[in-house]
C-alpha atoms as a PDB file:
ATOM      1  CA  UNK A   1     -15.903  33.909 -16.835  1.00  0.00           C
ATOM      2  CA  UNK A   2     -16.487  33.684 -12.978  1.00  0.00           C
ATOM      3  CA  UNK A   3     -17.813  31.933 -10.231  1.00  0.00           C
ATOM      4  CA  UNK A   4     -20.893  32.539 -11.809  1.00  0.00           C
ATOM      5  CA  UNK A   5     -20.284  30.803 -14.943  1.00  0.00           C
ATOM      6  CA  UNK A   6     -19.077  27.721 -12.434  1.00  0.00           C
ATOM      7  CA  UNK A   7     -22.661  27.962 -11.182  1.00  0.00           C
ATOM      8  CA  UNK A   8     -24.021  28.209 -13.865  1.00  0.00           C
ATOM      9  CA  UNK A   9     -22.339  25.170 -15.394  1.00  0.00           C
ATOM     10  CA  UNK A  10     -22.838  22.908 -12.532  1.00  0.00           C
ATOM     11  CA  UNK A  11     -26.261  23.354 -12.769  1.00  0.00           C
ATOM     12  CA  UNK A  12     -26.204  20.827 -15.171  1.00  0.00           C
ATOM     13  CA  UNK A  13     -25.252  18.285 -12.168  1.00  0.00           C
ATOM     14  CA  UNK A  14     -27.206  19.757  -9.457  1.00  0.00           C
ATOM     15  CA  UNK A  15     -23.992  21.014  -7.605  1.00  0.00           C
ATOM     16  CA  UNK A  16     -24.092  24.943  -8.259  1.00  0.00           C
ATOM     17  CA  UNK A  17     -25.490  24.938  -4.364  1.00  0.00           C
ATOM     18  CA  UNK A  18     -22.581  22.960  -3.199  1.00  0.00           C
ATOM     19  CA  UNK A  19     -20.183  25.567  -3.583  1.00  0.00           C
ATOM     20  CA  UNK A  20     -17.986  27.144  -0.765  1.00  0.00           C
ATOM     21  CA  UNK A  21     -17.561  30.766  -0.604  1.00  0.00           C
ATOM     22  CA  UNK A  22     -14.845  32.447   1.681  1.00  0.00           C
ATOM     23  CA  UNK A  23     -14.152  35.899   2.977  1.00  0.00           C
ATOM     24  CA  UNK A  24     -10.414  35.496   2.975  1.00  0.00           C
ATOM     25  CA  UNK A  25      -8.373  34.112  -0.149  1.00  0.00           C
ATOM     26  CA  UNK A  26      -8.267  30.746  -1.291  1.00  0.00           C
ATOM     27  CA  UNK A  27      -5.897  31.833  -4.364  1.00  0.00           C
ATOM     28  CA  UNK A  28      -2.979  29.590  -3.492  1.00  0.00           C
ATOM     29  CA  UNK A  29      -2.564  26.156  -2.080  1.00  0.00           C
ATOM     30  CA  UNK A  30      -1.772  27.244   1.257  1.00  0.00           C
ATOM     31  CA  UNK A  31      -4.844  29.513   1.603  1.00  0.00           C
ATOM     32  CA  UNK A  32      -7.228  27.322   0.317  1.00  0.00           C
ATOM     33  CA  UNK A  33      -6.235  24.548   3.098  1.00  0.00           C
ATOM     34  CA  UNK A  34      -6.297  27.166   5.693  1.00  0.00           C
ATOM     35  CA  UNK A  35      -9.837  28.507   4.425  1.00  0.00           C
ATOM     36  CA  UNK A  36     -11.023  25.137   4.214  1.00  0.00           C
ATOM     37  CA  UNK A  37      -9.544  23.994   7.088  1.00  0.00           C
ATOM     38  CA  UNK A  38      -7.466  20.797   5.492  1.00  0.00           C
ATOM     39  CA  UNK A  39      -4.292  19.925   5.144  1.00  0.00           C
ATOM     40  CA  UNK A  40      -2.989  20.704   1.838  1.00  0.00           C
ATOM     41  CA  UNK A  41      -2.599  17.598  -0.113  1.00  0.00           C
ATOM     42  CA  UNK A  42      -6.362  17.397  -0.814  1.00  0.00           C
ATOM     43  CA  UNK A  43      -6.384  20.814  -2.581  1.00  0.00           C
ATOM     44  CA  UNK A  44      -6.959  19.929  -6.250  1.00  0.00           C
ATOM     45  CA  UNK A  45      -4.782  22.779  -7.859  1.00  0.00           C
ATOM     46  CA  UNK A  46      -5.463  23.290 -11.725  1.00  0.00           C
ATOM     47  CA  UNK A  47      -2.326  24.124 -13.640  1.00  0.00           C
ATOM     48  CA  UNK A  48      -2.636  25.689 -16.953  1.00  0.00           C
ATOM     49  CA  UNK A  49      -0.485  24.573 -19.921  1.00  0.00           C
ATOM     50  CA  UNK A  50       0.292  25.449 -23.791  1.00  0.00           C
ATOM     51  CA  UNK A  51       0.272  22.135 -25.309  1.00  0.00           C
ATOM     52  CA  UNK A  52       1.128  22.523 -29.202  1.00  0.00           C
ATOM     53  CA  UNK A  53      -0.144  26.436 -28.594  1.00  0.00           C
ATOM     54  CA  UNK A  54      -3.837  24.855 -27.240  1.00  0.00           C
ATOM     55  CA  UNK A  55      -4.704  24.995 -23.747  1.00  0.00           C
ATOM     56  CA  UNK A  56      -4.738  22.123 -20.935  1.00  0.00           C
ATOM     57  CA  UNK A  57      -5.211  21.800 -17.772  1.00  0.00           C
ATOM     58  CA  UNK A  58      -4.160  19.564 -15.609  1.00  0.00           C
ATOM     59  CA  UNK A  59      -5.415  19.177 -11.633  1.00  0.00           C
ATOM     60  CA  UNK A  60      -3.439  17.601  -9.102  1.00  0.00           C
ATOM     61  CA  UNK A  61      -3.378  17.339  -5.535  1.00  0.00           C
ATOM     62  CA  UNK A  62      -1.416  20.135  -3.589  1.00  0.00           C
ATOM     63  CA  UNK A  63       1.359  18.427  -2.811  1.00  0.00           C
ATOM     64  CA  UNK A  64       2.468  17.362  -6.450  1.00  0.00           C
ATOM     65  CA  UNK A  65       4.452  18.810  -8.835  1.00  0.00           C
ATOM     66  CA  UNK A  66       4.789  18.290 -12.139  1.00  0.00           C
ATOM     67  CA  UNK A  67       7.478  15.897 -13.520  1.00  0.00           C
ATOM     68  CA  UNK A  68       9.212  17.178 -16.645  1.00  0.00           C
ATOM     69  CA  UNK A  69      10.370  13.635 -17.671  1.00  0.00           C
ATOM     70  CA  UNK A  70       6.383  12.186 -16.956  1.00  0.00           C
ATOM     71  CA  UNK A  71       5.018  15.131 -18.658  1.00  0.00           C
ATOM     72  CA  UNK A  72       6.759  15.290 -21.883  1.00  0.00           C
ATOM     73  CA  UNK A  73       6.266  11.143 -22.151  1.00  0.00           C
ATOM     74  CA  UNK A  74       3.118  11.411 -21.661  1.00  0.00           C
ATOM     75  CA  UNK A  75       2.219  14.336 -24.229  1.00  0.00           C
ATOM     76  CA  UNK A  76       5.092  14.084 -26.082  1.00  0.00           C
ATOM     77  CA  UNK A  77       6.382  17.471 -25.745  1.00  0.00           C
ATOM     78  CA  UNK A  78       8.171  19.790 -22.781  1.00  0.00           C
ATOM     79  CA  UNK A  79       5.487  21.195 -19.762  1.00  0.00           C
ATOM     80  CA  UNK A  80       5.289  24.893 -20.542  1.00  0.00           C
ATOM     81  CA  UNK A  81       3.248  26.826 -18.128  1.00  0.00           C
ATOM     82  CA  UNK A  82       0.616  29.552 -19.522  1.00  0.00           C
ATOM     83  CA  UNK A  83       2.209  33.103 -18.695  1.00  0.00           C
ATOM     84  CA  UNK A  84       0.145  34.101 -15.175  1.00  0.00           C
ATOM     85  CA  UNK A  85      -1.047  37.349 -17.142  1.00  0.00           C
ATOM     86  CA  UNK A  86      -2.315  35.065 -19.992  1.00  0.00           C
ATOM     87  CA  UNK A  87      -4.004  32.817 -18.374  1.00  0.00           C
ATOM     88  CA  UNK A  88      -7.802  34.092 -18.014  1.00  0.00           C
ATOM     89  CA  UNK A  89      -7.779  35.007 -21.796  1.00  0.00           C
ATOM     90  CA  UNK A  90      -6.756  31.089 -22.244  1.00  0.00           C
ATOM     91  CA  UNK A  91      -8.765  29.238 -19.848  1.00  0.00           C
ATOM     92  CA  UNK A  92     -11.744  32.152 -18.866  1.00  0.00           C
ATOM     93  CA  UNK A  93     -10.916  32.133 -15.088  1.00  0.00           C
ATOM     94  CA  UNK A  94      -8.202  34.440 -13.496  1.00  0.00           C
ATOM     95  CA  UNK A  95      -4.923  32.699 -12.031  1.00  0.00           C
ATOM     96  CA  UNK A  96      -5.997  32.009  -8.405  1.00  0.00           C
ATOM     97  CA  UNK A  97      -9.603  30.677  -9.186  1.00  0.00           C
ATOM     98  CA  UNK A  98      -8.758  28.505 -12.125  1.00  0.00           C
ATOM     99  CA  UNK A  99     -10.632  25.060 -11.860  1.00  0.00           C
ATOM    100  CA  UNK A 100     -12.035  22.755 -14.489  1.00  0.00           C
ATOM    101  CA  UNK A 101     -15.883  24.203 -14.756  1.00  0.00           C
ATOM    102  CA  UNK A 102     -17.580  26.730 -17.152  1.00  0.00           C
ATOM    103  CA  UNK A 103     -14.248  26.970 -19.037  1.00  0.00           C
ATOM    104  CA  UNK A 104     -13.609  28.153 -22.557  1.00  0.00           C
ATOM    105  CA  UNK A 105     -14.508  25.428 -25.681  1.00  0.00           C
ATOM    106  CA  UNK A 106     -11.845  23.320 -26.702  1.00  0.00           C
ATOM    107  CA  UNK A 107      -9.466  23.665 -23.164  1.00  0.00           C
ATOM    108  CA  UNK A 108      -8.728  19.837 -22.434  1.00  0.00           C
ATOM    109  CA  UNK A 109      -8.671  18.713 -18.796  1.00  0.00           C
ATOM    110  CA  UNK A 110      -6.573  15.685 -17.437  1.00  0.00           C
ATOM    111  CA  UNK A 111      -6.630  14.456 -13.950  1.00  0.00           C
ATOM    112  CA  UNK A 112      -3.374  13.484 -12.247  1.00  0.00           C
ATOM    113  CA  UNK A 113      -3.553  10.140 -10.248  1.00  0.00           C
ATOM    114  CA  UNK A 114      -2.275  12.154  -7.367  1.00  0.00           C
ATOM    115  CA  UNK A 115      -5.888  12.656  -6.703  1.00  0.00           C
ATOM    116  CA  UNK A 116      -7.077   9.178  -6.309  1.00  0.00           C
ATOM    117  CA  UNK A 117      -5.936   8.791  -3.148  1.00  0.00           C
ATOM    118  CA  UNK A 118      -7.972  10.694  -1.200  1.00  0.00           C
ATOM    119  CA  UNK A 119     -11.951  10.668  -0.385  1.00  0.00           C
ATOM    120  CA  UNK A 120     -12.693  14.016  -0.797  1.00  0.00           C
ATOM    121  CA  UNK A 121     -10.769  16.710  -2.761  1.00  0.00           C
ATOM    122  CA  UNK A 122     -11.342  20.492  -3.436  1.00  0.00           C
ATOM    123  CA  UNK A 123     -11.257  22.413  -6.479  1.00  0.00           C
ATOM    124  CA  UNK A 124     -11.197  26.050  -7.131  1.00  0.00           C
ATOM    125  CA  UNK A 125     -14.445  27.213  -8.905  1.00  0.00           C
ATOM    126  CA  UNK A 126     -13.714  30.072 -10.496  1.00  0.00           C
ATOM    127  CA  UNK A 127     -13.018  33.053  -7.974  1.00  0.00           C
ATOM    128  CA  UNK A 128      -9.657  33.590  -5.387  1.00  0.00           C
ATOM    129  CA  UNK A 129     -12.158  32.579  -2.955  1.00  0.00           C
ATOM    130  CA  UNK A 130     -13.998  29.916  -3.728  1.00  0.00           C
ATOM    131  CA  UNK A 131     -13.941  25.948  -3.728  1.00  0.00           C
ATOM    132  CA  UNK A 132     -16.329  22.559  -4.121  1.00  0.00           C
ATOM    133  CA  UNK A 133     -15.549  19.480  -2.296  1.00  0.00           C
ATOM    134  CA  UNK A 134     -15.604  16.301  -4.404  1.00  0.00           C
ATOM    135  CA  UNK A 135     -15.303  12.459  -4.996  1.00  0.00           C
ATOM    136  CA  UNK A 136     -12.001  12.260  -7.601  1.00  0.00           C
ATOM    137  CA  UNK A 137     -14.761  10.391  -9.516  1.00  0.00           C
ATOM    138  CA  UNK A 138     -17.086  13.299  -9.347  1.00  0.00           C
ATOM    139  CA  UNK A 139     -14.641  15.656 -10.430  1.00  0.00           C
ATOM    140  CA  UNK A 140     -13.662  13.458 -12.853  1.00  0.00           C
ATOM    141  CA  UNK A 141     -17.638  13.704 -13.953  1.00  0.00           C
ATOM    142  CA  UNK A 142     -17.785  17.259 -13.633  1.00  0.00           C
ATOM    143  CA  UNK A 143     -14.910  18.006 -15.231  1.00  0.00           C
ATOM    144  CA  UNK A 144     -15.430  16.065 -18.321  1.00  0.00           C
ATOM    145  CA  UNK A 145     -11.822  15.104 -18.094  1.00  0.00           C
ATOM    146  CA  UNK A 146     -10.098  13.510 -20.755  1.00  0.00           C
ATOM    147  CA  UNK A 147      -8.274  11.079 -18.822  1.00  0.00           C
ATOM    148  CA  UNK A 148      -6.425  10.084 -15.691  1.00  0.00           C
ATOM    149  CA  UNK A 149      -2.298  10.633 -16.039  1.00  0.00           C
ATOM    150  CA  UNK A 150       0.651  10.268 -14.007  1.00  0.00           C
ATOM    151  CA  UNK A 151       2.619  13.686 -14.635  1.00  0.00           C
ATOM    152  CA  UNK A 152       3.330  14.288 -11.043  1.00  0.00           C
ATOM    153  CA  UNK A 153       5.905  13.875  -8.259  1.00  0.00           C
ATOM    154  CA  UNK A 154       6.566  14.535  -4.781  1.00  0.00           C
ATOM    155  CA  UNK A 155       3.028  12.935  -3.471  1.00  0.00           C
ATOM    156  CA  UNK A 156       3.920   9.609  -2.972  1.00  0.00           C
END
């Protein structure tokens, strides 16, 4: 999967033209806010997770972390990061331009309130150079999230 297969999926909500391409890198927090021109709070990183041997994601804004003691409350088991090499077969986009669109069946997405407190955030959509900018309830829409949780720290 690819930027294309973002496009392709949000087709379905008229947003495939809505998408920002870059020449330089937006792989990594830092170079997405630079790219985009932002600071780097209101990146919307997507973190990739083995729950139970399934895959999650969960996005958050670019200045949280995950919280060990939040995560495992929450899903009831310790946060254990998909292997970077693993991580397209898993989800179906490379590390770098993970996001929550045109992923593979069954991957669950969560939303970390982190996120709420901005406007506008900006997602990855499926490329190392690539982003969407959003409402946290249209990405919330878009994303067919699960569910809002409180897994992170460090934003408050």
């Amino acid at each position: 999967m690819s930027i294309e297969a973002v496009k392709e999926y949000l087709k379905e909500f008229s947003k495939q033209d809505d998408i920002l391409e870059f020449s330089s890198s937006s792989a990594t927090v830092e170079l997405a806010a630079q790219a985009l021109g932002c600071e780097g709070k209101r990146i919307a990183k997507t973190l990739s997770f083995l729950l139970d041997n399934n895959p999650i994601l969960i996005v958050a804004a670019g200045d949280a972390r995950i919280d060990n003691h939040k995560y495992k409350d929450f899903f009831g088991a310790k946060a254990k990061m998909i292997p970077f090499d693993d991580v397209e077969n898993y989800i179906g986009h490379k590390a770098g331009g993970v996001c929550p669109f045109g992923i593979k069946e069954g991957v669950r997405v969560y939303l970390d309130n982190s996120l709420k407190r901005f406007d506008t955030i900006f997602p990855a959509c499926g490329s190392s150079n690539s982003a969407i900018e959003l409402t946290p309830l249209e990405l919330e829409k878009l994303s067919r999230a699960l569910c809002w949780v409180d897994v992170c720290k460090d934003w408050q």
